[in-house]
N, C-alpha and C. Protein backbone atom coordinates (compact mmCIF):
# COMPACT_ATOMS: atom_id res chain seq x y z
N UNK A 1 0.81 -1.19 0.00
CA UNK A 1 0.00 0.00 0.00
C UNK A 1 0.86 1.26 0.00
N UNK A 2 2.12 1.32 1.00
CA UNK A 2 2.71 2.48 0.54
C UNK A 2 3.33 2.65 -0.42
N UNK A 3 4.18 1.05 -0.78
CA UNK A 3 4.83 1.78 -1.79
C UNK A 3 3.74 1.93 -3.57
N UNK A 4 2.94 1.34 -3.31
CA UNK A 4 1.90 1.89 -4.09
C UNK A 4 1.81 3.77 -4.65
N UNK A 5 1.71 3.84 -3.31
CA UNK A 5 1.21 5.34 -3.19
C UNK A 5 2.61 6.53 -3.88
N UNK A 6 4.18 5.17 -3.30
CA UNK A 6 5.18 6.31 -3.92
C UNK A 6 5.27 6.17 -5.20
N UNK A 7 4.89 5.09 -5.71
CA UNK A 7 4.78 4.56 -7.34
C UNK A 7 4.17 6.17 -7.96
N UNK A 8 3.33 5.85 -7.16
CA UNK A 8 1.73 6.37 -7.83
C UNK A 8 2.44 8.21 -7.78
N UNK A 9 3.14 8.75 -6.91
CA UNK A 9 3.67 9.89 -6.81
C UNK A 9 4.54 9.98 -7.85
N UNK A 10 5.83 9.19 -8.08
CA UNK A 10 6.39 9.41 -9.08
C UNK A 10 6.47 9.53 -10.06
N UNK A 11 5.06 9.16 -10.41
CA UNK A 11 4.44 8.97 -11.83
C UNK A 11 4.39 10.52 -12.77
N UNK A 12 4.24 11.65 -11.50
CA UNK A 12 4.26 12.61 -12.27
C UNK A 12 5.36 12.94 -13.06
N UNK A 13 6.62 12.44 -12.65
CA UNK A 13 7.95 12.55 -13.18
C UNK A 13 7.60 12.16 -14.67
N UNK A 14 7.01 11.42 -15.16
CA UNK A 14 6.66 10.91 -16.92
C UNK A 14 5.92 12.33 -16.86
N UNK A 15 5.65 13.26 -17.24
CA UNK A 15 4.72 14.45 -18.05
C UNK A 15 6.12 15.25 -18.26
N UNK A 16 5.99 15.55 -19.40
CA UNK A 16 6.81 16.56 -19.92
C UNK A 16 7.19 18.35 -19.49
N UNK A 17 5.89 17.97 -18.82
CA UNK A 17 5.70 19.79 -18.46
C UNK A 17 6.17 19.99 -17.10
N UNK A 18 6.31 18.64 -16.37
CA UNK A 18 7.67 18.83 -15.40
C UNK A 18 8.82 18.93 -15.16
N UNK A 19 9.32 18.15 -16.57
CA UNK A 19 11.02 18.68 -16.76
C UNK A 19 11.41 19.45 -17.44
N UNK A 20 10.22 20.17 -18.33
CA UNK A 20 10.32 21.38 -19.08
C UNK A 20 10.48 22.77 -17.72
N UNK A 21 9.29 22.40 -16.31
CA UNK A 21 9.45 23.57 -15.76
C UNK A 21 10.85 23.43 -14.62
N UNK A 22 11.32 22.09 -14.60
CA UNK A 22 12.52 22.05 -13.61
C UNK A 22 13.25 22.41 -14.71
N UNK A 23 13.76 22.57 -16.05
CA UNK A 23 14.87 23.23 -17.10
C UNK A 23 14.54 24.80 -16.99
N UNK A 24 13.61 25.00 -17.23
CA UNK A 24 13.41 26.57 -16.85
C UNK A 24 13.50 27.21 -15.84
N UNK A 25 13.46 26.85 -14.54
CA UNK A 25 13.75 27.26 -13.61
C UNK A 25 15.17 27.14 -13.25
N UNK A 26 15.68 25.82 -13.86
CA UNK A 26 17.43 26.18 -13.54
C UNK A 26 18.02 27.28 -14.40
N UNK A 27 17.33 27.21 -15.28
CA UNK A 27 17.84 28.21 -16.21
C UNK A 27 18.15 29.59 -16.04
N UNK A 28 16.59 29.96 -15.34
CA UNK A 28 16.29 31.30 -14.96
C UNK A 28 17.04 31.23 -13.93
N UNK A 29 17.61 30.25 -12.59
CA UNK A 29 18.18 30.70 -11.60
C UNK A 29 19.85 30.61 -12.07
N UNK A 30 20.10 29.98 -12.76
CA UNK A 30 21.53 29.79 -13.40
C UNK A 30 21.95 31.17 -14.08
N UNK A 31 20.98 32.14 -14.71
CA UNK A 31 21.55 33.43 -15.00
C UNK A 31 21.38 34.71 -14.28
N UNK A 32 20.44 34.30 -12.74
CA UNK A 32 20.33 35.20 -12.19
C UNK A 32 21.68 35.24 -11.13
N UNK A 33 22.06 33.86 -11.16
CA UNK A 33 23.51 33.90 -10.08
C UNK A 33 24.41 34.45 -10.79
N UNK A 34 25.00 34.18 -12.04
CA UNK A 34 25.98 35.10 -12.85
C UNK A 34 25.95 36.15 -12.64
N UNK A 35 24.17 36.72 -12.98
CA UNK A 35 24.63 38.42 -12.91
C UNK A 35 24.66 39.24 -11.53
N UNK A 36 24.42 38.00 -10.54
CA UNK A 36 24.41 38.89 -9.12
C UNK A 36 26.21 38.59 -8.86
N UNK A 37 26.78 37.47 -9.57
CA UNK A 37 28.04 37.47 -9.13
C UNK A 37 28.92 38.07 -10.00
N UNK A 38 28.89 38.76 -11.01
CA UNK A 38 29.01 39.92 -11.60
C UNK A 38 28.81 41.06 -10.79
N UNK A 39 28.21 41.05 -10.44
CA UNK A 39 28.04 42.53 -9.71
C UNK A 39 28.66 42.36 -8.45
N UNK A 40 28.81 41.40 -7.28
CA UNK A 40 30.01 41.26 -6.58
C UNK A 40 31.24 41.36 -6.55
N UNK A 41 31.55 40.88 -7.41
CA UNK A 41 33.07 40.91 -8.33
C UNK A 41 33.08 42.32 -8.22
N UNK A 42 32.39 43.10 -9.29
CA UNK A 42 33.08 43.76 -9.70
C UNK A 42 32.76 45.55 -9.09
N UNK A 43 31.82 45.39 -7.62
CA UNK A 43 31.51 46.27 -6.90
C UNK A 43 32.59 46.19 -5.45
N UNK A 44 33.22 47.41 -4.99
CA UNK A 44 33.52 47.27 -3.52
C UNK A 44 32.76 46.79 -2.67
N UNK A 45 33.63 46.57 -1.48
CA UNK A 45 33.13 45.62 -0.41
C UNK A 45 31.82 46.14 0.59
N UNK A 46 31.77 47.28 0.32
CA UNK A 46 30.64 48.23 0.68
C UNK A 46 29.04 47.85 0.42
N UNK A 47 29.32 47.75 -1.31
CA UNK A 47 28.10 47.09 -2.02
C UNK A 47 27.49 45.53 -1.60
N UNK A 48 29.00 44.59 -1.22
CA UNK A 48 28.39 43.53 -1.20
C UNK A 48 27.01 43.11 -0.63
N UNK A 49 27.13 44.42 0.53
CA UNK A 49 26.05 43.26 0.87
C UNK A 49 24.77 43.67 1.28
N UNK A 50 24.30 44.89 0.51
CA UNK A 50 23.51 45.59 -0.34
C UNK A 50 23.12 44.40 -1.39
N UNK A 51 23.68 43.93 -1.92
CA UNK A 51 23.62 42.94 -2.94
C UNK A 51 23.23 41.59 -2.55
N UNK A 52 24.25 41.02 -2.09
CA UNK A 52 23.16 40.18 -0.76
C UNK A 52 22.22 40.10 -0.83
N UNK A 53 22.12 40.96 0.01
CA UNK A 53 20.33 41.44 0.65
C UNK A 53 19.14 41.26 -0.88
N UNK A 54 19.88 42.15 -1.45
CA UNK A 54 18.56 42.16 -3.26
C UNK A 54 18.78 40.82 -3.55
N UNK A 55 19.54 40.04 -3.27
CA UNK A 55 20.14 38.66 -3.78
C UNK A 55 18.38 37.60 -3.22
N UNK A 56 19.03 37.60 -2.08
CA UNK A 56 17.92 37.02 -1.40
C UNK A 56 16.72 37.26 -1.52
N UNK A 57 16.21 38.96 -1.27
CA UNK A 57 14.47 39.21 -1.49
C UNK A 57 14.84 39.05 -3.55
N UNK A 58 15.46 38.77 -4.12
CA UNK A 58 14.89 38.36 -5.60
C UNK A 58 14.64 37.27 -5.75
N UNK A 59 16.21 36.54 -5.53
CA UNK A 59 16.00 34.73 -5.79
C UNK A 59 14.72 34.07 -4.55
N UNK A 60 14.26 34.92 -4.26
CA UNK A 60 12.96 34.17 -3.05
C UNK A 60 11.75 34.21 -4.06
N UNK A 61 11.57 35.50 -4.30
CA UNK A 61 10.04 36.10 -5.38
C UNK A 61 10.49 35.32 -6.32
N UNK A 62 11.17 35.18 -7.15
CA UNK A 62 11.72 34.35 -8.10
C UNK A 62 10.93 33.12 -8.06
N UNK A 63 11.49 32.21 -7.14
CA UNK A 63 11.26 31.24 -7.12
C UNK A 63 10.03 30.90 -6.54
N UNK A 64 9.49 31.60 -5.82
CA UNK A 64 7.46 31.98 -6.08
C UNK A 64 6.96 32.03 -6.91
N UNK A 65 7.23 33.03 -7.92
CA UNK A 65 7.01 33.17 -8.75
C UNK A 65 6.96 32.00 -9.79
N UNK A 66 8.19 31.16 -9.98
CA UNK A 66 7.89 29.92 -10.91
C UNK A 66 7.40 28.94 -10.23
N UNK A 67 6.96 28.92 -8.46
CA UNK A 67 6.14 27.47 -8.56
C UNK A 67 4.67 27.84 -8.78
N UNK A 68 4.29 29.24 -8.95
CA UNK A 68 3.09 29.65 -9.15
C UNK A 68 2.91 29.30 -10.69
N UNK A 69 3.72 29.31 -11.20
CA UNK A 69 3.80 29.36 -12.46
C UNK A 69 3.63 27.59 -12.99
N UNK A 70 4.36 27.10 -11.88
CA UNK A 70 4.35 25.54 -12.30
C UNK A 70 2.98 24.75 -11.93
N UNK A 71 2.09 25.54 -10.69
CA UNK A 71 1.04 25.28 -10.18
C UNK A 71 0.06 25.07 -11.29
N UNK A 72 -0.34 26.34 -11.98
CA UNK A 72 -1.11 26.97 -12.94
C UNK A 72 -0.62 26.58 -14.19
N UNK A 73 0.02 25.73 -14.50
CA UNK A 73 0.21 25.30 -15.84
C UNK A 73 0.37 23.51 -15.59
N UNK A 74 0.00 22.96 -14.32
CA UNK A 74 -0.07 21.79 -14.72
C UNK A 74 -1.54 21.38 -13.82
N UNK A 75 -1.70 22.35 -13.82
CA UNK A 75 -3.37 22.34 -13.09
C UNK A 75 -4.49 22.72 -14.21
């Protein structure tokens, strides 16, 4: 019976529109780290963490943002 139930969970892994939205989301988070570590690099130590800070309240909404997104498109 349970492992029924994990069968039965994993199953969503076969739909396409789940590894389409786990590729897009690495994606989108894979170029948002570049350009925040771009801007570390290449700001004084002052900025860092100013940057930081936007680092965190973005990559958070961010990533709200795409499970809302993943909600509503496989619902």
């Amino acid at each position: 019976m349970f492992w029924d139930s994990v069968l039965e969970g994993l199953k969503v892994l076969t739909h396409w529109q789940v590894w389409l939205s786990i590729v897009v989301y690495v994606i989108i988070m894979f170029i948002f780290i570049v350009i925040c570590g771009g801007l570390v690099i290449s700001n004084d130590s002052g900025y860092r963490v100013a940057i930081g800070c936007f680092t965190y309240l973005i990559s958070t909404t961010l990533t709200y943002f795409i499970r809302w997104l993943q909600y509503y498109t496989l619902v």
